[in-house]
C-alpha atoms as a PDB file:
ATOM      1  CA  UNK A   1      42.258  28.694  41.567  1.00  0.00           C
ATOM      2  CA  UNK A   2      42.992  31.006  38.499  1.00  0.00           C
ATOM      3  CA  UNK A   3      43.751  30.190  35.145  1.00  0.00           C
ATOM      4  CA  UNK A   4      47.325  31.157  36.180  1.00  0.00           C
ATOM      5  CA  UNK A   5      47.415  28.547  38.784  1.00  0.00           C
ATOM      6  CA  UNK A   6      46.497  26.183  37.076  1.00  0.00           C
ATOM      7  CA  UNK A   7      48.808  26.612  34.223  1.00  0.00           C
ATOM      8  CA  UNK A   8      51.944  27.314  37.308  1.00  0.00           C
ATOM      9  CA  UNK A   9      50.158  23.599  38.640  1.00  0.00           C
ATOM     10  CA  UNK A  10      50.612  22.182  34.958  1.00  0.00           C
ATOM     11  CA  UNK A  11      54.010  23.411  34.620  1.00  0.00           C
ATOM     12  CA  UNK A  12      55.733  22.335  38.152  1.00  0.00           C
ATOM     13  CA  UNK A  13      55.453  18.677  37.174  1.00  0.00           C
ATOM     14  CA  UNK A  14      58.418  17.115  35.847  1.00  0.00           C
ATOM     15  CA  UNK A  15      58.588  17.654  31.325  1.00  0.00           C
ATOM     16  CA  UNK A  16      55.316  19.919  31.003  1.00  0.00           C
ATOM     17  CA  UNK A  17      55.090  22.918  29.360  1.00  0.00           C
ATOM     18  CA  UNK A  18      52.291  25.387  28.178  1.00  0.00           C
ATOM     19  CA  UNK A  19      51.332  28.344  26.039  1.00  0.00           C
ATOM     20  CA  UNK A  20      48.295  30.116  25.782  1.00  0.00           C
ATOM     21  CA  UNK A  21      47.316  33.123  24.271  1.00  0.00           C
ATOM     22  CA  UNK A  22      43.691  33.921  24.473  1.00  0.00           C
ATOM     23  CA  UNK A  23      42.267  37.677  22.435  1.00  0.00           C
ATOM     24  CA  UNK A  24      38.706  39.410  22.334  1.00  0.00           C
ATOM     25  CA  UNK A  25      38.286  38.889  18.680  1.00  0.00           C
ATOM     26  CA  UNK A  26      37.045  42.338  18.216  1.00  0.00           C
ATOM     27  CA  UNK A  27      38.896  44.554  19.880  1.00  0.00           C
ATOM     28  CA  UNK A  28      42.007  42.856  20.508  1.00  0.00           C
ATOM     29  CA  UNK A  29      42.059  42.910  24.068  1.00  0.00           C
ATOM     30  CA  UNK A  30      44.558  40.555  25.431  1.00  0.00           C
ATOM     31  CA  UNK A  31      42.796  38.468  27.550  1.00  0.00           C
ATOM     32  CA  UNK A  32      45.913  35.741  28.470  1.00  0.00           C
ATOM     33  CA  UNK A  33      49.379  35.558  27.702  1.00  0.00           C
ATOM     34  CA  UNK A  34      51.532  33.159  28.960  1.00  0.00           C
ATOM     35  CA  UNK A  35      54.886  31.978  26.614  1.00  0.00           C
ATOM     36  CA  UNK A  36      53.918  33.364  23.544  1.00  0.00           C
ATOM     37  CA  UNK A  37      56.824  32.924  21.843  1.00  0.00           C
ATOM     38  CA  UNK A  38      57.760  29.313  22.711  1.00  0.00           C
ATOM     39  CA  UNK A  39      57.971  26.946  19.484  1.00  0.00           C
ATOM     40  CA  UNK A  40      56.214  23.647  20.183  1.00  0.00           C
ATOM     41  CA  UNK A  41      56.338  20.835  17.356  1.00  0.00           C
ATOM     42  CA  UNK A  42      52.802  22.155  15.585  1.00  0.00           C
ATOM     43  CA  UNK A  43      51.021  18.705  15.310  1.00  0.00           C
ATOM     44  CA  UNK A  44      48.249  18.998  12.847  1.00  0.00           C
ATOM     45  CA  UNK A  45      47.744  22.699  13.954  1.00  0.00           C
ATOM     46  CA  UNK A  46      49.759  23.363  10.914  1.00  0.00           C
ATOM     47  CA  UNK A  47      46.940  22.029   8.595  1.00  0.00           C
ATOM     48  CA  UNK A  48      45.111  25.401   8.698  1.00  0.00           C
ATOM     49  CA  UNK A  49      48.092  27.459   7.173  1.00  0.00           C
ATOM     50  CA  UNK A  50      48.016  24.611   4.473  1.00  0.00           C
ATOM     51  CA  UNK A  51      44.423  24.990   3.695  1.00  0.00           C
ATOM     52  CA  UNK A  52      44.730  28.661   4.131  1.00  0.00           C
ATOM     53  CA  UNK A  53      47.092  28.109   1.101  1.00  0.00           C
ATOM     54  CA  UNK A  54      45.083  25.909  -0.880  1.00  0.00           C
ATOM     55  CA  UNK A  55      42.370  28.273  -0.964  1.00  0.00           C
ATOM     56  CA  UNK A  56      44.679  31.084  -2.190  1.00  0.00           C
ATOM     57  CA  UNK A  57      46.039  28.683  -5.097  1.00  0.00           C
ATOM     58  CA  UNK A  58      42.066  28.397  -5.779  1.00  0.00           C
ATOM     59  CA  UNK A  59      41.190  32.177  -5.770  1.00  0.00           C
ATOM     60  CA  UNK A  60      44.662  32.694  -7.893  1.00  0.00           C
ATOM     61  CA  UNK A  61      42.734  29.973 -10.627  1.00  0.00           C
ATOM     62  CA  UNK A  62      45.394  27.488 -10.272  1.00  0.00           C
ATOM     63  CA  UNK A  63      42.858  24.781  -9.791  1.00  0.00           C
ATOM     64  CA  UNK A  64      39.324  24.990  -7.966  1.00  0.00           C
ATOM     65  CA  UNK A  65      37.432  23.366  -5.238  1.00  0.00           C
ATOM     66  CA  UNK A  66      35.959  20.065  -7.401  1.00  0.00           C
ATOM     67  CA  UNK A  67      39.796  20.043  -8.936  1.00  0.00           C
ATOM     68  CA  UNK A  68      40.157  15.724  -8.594  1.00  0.00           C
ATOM     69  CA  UNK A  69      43.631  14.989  -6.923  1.00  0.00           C
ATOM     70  CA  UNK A  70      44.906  11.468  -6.717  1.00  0.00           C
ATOM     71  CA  UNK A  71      45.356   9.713  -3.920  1.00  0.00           C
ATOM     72  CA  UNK A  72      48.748   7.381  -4.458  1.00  0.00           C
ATOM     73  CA  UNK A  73      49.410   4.569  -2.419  1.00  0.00           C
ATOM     74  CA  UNK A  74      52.740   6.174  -1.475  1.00  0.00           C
ATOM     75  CA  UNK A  75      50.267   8.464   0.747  1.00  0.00           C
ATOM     76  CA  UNK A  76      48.172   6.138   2.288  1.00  0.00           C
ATOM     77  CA  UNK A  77      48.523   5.994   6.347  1.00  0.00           C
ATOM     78  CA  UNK A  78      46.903   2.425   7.653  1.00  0.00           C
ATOM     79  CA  UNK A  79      45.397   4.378  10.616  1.00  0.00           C
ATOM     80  CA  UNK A  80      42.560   6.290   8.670  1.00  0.00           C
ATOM     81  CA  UNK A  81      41.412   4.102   5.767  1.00  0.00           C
ATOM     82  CA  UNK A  82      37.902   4.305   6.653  1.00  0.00           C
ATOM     83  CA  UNK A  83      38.401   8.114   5.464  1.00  0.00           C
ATOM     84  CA  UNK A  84      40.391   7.626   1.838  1.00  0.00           C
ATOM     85  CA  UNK A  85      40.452   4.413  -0.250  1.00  0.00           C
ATOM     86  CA  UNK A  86      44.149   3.342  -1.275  1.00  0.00           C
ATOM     87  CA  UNK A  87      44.778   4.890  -5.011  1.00  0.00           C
ATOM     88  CA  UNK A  88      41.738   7.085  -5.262  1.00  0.00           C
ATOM     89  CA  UNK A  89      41.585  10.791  -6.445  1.00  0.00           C
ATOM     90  CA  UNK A  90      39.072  13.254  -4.456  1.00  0.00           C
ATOM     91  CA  UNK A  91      37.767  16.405  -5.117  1.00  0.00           C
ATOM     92  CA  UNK A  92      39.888  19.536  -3.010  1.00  0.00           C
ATOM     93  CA  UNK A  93      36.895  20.801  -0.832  1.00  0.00           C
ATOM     94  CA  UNK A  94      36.820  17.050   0.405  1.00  0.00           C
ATOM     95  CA  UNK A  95      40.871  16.903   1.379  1.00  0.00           C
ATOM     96  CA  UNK A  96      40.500  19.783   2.603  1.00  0.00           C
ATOM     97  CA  UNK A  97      37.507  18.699   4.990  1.00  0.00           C
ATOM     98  CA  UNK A  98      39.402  15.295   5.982  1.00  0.00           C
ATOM     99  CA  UNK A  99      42.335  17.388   6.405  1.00  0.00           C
ATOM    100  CA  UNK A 100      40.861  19.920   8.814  1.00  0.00           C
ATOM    101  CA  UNK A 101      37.458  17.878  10.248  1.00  0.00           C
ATOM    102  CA  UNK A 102      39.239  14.184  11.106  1.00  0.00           C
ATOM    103  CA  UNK A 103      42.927  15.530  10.842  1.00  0.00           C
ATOM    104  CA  UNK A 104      43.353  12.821   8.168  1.00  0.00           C
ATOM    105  CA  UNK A 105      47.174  12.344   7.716  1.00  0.00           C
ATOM    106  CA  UNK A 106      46.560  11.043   4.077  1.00  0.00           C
ATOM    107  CA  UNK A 107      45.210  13.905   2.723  1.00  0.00           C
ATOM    108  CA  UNK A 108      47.519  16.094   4.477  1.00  0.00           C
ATOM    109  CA  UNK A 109      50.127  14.574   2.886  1.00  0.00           C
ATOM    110  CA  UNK A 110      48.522  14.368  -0.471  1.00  0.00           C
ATOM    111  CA  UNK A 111      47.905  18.433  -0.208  1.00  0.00           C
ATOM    112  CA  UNK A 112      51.900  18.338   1.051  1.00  0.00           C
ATOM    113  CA  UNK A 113      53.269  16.885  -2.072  1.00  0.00           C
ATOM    114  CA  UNK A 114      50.168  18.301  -5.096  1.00  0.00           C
ATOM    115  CA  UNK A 115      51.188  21.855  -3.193  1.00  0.00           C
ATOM    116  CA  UNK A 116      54.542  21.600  -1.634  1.00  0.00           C
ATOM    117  CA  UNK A 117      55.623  22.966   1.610  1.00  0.00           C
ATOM    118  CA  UNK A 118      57.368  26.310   0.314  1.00  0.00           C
ATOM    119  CA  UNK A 119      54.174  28.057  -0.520  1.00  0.00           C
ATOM    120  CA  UNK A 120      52.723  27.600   2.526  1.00  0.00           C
ATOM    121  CA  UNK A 121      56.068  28.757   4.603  1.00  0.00           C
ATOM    122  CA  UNK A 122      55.793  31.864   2.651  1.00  0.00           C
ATOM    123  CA  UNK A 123      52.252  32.302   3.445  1.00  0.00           C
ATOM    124  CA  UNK A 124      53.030  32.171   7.480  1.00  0.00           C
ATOM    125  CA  UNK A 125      55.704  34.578   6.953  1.00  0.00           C
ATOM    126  CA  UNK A 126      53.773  37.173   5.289  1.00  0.00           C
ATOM    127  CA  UNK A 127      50.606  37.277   7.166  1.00  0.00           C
ATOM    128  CA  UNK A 128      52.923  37.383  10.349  1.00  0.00           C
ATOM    129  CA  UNK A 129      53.972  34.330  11.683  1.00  0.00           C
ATOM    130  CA  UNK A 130      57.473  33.934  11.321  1.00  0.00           C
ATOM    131  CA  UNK A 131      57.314  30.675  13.843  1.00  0.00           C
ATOM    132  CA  UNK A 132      54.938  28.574  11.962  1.00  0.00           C
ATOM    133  CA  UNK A 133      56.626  26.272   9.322  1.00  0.00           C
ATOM    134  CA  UNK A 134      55.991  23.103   7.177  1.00  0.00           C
ATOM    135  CA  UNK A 135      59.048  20.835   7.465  1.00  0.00           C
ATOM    136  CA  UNK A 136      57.656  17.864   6.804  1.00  0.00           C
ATOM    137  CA  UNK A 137      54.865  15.140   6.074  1.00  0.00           C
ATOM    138  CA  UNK A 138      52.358  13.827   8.483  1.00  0.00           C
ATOM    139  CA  UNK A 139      53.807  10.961  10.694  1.00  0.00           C
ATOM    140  CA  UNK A 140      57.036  10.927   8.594  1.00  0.00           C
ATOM    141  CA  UNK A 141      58.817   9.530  11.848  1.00  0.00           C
ATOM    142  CA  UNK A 142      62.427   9.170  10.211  1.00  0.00           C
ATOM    143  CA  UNK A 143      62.120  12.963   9.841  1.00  0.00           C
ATOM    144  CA  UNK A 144      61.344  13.633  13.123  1.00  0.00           C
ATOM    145  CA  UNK A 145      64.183  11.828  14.150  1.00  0.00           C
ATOM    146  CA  UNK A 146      66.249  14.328  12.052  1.00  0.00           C
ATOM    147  CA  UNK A 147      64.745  16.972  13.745  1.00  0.00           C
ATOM    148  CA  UNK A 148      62.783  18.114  10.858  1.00  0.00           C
ATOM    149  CA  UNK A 149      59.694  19.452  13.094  1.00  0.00           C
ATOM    150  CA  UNK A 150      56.792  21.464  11.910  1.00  0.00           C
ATOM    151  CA  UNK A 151      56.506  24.189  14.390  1.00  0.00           C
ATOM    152  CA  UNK A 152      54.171  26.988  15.763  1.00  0.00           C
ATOM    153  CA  UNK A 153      54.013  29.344  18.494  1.00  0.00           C
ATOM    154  CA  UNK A 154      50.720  30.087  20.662  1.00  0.00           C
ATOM    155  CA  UNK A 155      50.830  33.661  19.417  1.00  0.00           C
ATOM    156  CA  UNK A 156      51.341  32.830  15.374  1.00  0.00           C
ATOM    157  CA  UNK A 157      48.256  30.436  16.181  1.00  0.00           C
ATOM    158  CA  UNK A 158      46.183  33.332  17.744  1.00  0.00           C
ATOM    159  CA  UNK A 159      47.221  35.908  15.118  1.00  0.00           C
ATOM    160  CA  UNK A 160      46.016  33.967  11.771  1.00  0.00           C
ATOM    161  CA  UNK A 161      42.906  32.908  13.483  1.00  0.00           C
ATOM    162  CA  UNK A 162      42.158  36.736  14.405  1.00  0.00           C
ATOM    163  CA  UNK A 163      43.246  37.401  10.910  1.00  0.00           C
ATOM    164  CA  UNK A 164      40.580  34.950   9.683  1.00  0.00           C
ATOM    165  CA  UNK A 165      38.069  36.677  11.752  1.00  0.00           C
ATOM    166  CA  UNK A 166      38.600  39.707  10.600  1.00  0.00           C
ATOM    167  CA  UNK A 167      38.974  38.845   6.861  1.00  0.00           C
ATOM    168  CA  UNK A 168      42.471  41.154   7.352  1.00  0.00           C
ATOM    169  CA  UNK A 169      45.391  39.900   5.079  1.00  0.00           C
ATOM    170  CA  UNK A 170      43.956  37.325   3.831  1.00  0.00           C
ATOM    171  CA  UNK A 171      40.923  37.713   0.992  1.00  0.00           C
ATOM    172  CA  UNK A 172      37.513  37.205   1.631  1.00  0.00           C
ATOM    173  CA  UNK A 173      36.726  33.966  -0.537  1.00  0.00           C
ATOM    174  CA  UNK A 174      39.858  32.387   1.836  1.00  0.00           C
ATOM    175  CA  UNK A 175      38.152  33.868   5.175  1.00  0.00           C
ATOM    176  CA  UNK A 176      34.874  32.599   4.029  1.00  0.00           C
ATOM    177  CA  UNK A 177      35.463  29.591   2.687  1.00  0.00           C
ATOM    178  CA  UNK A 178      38.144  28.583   5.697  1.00  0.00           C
ATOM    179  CA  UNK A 179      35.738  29.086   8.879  1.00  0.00           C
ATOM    180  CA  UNK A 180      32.590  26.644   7.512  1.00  0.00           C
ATOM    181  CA  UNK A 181      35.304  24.139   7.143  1.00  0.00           C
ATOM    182  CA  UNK A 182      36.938  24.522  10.701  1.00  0.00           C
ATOM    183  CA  UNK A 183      33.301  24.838  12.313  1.00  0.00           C
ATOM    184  CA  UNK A 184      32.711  21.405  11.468  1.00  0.00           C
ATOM    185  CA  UNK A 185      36.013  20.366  13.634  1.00  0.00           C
ATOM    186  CA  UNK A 186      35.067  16.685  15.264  1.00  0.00           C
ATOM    187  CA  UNK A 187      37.862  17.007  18.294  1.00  0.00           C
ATOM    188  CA  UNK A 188      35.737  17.963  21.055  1.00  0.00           C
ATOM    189  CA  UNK A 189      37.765  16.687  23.794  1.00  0.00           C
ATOM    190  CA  UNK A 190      39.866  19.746  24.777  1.00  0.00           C
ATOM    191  CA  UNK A 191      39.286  23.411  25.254  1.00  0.00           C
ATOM    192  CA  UNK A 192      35.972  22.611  24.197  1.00  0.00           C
ATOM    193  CA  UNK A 193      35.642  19.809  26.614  1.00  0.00           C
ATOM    194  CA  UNK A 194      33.888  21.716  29.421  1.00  0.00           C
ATOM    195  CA  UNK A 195      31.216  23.376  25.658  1.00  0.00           C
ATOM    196  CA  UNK A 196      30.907  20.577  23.358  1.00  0.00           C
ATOM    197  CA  UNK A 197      28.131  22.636  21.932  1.00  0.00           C
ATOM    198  CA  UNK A 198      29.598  25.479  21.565  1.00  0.00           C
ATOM    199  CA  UNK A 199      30.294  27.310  18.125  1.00  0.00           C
ATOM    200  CA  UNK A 200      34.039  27.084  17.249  1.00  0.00           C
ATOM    201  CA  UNK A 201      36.166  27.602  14.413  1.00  0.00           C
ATOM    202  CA  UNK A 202      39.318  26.031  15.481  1.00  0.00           C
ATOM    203  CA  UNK A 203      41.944  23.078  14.772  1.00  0.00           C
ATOM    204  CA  UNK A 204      43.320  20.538  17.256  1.00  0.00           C
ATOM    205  CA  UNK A 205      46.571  18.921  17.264  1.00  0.00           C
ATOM    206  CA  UNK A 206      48.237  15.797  19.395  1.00  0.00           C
ATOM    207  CA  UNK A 207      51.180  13.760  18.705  1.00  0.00           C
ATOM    208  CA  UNK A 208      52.648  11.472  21.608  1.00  0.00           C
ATOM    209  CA  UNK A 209      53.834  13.986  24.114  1.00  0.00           C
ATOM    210  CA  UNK A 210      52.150  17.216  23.101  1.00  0.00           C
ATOM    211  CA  UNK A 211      48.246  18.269  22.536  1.00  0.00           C
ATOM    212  CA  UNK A 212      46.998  21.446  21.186  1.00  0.00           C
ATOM    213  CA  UNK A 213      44.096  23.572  20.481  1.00  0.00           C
ATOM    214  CA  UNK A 214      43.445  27.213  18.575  1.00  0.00           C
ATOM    215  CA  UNK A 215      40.638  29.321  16.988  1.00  0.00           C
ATOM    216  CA  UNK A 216      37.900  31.152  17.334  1.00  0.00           C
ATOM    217  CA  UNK A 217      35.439  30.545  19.946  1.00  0.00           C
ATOM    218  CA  UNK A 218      31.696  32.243  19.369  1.00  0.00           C
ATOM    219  CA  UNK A 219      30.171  33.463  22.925  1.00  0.00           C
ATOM    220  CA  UNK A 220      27.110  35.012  23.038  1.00  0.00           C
ATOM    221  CA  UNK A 221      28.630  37.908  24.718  1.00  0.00           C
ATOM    222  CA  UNK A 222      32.186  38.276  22.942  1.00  0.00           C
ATOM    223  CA  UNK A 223      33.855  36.231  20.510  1.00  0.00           C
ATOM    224  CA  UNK A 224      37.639  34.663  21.604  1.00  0.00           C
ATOM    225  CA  UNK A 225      40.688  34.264  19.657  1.00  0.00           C
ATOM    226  CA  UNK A 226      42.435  31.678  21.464  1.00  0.00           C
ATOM    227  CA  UNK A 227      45.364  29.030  21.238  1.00  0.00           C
ATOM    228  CA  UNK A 228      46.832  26.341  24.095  1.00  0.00           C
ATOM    229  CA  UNK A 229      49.650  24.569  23.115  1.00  0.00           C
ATOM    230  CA  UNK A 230      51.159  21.851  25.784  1.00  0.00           C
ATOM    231  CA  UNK A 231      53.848  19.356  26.113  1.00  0.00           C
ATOM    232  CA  UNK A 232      54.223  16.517  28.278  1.00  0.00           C
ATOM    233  CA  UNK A 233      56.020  13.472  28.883  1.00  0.00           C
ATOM    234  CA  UNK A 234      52.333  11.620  27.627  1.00  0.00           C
ATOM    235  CA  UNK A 235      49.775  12.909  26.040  1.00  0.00           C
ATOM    236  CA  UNK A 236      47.225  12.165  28.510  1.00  0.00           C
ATOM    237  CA  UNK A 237      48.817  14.699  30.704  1.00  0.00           C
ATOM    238  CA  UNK A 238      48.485  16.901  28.156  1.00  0.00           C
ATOM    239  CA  UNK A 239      44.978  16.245  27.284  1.00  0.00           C
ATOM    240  CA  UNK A 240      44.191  16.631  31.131  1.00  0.00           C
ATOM    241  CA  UNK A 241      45.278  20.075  30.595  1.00  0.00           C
ATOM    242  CA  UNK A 242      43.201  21.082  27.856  1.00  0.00           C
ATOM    243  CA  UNK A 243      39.978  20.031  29.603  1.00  0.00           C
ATOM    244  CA  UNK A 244      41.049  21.346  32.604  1.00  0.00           C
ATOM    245  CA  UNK A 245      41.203  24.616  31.199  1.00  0.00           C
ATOM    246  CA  UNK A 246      37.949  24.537  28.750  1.00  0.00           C
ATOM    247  CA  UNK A 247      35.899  25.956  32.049  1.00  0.00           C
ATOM    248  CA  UNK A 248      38.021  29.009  32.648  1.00  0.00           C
ATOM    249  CA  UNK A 249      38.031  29.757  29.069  1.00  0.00           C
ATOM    250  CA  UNK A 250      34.504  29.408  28.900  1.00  0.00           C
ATOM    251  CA  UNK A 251      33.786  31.872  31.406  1.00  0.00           C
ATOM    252  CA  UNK A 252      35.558  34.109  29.145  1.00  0.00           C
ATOM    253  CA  UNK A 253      32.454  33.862  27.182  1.00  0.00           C
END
C-alpha cells in the first residue's frame, strides 16, 4: 500500500477527509500533495501564527519575553488547571511554552485578548497564507456554533513552517526563538507516532471530529516540511490516521 492508498482508504469511509502536504525543507521538492487548498477548522494549529506574532511584538519592543501578563479568571478553562493557577500573571516565554508545548487553552486565550486576533490575521496574510485566520478563542463553543471557525489549509501550514526553517520572511530572533519552543512539543501520538524520538519542530491540533499535525521533521538524511490535516465523524478515526501515516512519512527520512 502507498501513502496514496491509504489516504484514498481514509477518505472512502463515510465523513473523512484529508490533506497533506509534505516538502524537502531544503530544496523545496514536493514530496506529497493531496488537497492543498481545503480549509479545515485549524484546532490549536493556529497557536504557532499567534506565537509567531508575539515574538514580532517582542523584537518590535512592545514588551519582552519576562513581560508578566495576568491571568483573569474570565480565561481560565477547568480542563488544564494543573498548567495556570486561576488569577495569576506569567511571564510571555512561559504562555508561550503552555501555549505551544501542552496546547493550554488558557494561555491561548490570554495571548488572544493581551494581543488581539487582527495582528496575527495580518501576519498570515503577509507571509503567505491567505487561509489561516484567528476568529475566535479557544473552546469558545457559542462561537463555533456561529460559525466563527479558525481555519488553515495543509499548504499555509507547510509554507510558514518552511518559512521558519529557512529564517525567510520572518526575522531571525522570531525563527530562532520559535523552533526551541515547538521542539519541546509533548503530542507524540500522531505523525510522530511510528518516531517518538525523533527531532521535530511541529504543532498538533484535535478538536472532536478533526486531528492535525505540521512542522518540521529532522532526518538524518533530509529534513521534511510537512502538514496532515483530517476530519472525521470522531476523532479517533482521525487519530488512526495520523499514526497510520507516521511510517510512510518516516521513510521519507
Amino acid at each position: 500500500m502507498s501513502l496514496y492508498d491509504l489516504i484514498s482508504a481514509y477518505e472512502a469511509q463515510p465523513g473523512c477527509m484529508a490533506a497533506c502536504v509534505i516538502l524537502d525543507a531544503d530544496t523545496g521538492e514536493t514530496l506529497v500533495s493531496h488537497r492543498p487548498d481545503t480549509v479545515f477548522k485549524s484546532a490549536s494549529l493556529i497557536k504557532t501564527p499567534m506565537m509567531l506574532n508575539a515574538l514580532e511584538q517582542v523584537e518590535k519592543g512592545k514588551l519582552t519575553l519576562d513581560t508578566l501578563i495576568p491571568v483573569p479568571p474570565c480565561h481560565y478553562t477547568l480542563d488544564e488547571g494543573a498548567l495556570l493557577k486561576e488569577g495569576s500573571q506569567l511571564p510571555l516565554h512561559r504562555l508561550l511554552y503552555y501555549m505551544i508545548t501542552h496546547s493550554n487553552n488558557t494561555a491561548t486565550n490570554v495571548l488572544i485578548d493581551y494581543f488581539g486576533m487582527d495582528d496575527v490575521n495580518a501576519l498570515s496574510k503577509r507571509i503567505g497564507m491567505p487561509d489561516t485566520l484567528l476568529r475566535r478563542r479557544m473552546l469558545d463553543y457559542e462561537a463555533g456554533r456561529q460559525g466563527r471557525e479558525n481555519l488553515t489549509c495543509a499548504r499555509d501550514m507547510a509554507r510558514m513552517y518552511r518559512l521558519i526553517y529557512q529564517h525567510k520572511e520572518l526575522s531571525p530572533f522570531v525563527c530562532d526563538t520559535s523552533i526551541p519552543i515547538l521542539l519541546q512539543q509533548h503530542d507524540k501520538e500522531l505523525i510522530m507516532a511510528s518516531m517518538p524520538e525523533q527531532k521535530a519542530a511541529h504543532k498538533t491540533g484535535g478538536l472532536s471530529d478533526i486531528s492535525h499535525d505540521a512542522g518540521i521533521l529532522y532526518g538524518e538524511h533530509r529534513t521534511l516540511i510537512f502538514a496532515v490535516l483530517a476530519t472525521a465523524p470522531e476523532e479517533n478515526t482521525c487519530l488512526r490516521f495520523q499514526s497510520d501515516m507516521s511510517p510512510f512519512v518516516k521513510a521519507m527520512l
